[in-house]
Each structure stands twice: as C-alpha cells, then as structure tokens.
N, C-alpha and C. Protein backbone atom coordinates (compact mmCIF):
# COMPACT_ATOMS: atom_id res chain seq x y z
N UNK A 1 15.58 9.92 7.00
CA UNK A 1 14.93 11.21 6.97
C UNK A 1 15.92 12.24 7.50
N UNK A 2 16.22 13.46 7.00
CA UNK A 2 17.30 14.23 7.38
C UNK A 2 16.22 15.06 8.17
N UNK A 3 17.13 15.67 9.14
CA UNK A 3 16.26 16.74 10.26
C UNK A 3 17.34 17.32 10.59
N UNK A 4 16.98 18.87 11.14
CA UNK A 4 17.85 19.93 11.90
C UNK A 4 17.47 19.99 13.49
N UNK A 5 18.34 19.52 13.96
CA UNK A 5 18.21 19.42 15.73
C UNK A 5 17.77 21.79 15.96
N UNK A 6 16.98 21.69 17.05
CA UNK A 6 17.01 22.48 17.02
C UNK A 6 17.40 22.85 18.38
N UNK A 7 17.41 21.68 19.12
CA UNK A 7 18.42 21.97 20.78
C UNK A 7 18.69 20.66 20.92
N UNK A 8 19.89 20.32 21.70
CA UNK A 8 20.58 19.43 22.16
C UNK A 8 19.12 18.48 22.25
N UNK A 9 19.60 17.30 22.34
CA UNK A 9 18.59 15.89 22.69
C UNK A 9 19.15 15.19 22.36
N UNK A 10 19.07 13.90 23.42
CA UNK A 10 19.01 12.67 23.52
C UNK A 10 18.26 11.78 22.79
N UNK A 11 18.78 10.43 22.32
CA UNK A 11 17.06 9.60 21.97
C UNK A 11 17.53 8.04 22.57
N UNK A 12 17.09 7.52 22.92
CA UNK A 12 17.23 6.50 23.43
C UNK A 12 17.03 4.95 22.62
N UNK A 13 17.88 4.47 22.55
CA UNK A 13 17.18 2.90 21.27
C UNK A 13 17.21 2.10 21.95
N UNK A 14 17.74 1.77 22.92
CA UNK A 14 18.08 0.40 23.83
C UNK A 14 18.08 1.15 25.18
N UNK A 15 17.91 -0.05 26.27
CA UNK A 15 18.19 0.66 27.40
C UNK A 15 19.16 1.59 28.02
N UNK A 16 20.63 0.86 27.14
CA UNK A 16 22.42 1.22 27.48
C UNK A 16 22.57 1.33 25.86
N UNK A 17 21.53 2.06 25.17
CA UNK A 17 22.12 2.84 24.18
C UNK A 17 21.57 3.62 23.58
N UNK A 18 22.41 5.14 23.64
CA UNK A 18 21.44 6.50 23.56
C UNK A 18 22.31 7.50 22.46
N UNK A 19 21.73 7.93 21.48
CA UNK A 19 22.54 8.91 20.27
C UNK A 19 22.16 10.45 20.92
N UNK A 20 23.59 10.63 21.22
CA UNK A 20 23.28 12.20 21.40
C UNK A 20 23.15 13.31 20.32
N UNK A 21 22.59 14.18 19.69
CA UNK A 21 21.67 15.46 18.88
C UNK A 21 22.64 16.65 19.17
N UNK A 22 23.58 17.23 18.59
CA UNK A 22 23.63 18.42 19.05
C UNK A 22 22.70 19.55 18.39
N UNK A 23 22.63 20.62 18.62
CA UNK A 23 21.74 22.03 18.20
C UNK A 23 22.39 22.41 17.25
N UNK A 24 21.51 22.74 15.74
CA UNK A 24 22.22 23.12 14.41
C UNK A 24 22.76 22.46 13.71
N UNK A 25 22.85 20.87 14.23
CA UNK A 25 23.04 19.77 13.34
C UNK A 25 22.54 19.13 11.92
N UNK A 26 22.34 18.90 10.86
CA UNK A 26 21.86 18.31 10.49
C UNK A 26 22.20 16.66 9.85
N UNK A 27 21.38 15.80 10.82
CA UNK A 27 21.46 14.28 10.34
C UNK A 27 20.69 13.41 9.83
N UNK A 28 21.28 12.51 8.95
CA UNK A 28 19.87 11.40 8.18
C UNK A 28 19.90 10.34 8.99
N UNK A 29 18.39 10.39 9.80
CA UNK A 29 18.42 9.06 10.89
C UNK A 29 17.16 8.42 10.26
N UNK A 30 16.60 7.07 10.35
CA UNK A 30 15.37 6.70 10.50
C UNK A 30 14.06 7.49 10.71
N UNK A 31 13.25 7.10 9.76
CA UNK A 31 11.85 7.99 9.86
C UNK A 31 11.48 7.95 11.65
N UNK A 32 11.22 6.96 11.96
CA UNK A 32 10.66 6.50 13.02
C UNK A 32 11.36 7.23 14.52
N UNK A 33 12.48 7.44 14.09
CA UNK A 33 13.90 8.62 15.12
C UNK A 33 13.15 9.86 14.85
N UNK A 34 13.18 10.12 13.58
CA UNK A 34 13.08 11.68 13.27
C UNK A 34 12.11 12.32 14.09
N UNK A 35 10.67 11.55 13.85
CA UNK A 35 9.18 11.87 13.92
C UNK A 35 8.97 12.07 15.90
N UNK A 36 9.73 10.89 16.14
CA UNK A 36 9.74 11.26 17.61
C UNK A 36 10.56 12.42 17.96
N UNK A 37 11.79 12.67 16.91
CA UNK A 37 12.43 14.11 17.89
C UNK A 37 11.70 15.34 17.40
N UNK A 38 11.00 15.51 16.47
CA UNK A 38 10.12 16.01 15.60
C UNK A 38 9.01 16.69 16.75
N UNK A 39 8.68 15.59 17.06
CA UNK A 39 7.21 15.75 17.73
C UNK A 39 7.42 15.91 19.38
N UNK A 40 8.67 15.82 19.53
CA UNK A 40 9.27 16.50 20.99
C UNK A 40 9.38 17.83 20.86
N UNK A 41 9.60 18.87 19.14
CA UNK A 41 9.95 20.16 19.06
C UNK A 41 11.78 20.50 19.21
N UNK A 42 12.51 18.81 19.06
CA UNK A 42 13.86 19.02 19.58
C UNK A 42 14.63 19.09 18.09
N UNK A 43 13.82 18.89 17.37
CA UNK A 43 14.51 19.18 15.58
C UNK A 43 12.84 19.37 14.45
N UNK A 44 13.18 19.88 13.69
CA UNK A 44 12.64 19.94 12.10
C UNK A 44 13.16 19.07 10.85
N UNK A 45 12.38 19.28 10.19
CA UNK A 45 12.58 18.08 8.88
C UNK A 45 13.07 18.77 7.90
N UNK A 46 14.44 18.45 7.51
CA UNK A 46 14.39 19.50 6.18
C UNK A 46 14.54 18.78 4.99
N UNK A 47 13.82 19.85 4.13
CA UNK A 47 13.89 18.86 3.02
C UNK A 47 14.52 18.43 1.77
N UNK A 48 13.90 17.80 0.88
CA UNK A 48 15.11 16.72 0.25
C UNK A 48 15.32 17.80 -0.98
N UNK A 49 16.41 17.87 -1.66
CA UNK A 49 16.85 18.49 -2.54
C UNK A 49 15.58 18.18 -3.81
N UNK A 50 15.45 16.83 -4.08
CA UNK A 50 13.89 16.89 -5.04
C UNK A 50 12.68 17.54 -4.28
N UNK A 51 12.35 17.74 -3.24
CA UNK A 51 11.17 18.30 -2.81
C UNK A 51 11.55 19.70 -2.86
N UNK A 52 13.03 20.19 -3.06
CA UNK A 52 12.85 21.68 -2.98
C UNK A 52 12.37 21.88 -4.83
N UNK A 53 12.99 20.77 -5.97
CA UNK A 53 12.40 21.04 -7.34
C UNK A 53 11.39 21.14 -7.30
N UNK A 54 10.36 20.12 -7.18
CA UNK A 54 9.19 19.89 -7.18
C UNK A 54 8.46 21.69 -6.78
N UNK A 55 9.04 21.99 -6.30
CA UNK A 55 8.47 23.56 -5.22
C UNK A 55 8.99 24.46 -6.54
N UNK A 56 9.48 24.45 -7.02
CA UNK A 56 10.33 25.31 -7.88
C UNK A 56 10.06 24.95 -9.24
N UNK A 57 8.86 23.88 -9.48
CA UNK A 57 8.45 23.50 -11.03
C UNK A 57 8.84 23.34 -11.78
C-alpha cells in the first residue's frame, strides 16, 4: 500500500527492529504498516495510478 508520511514516525516490527518514516515521503509498505500509521494521523494513503482512472472514467 503506498502512503505519504505526513511527520516523521517510527513503526516498530520486532522488538530490536524499527523502520524509520521521514515527513513527505512516499513508500509502498504492507497494508497492515500503512493502516496503523494511517490511523496514528502520521501518513495518508495515496492513491494508485488505476484508482486515479477509474475517477477520471
């Protein structure tokens, strides 16, 4: 799932292993990554080049 960090964050996968986020980034991580930095307010979802067609008919 690609997302735009929208401030620095951390995410944690393991105890001794953590992916740092910078602000204005955009990266394709795991749904399950995204939705949690998502739902912290620390990035947005942007979307997929077919979902912008689909919008555009």
């Amino acid at each position: 799932m690609r997302i735009q960090m929208l401030r620095d964050a951390d995410f944690r996968y393991a105890p001794a292993v953590v992916q740092s986020f910078k602000a204005g980034s955009v990266v394709n991580i795991p749904r399950a990554t995204a939705q949690t930095l998502i739902a912290s307010g620390a990035a947005k979802q942007v979307p997929t080049k077919a979902a912008k067609e689909n919008e555009n008919g």
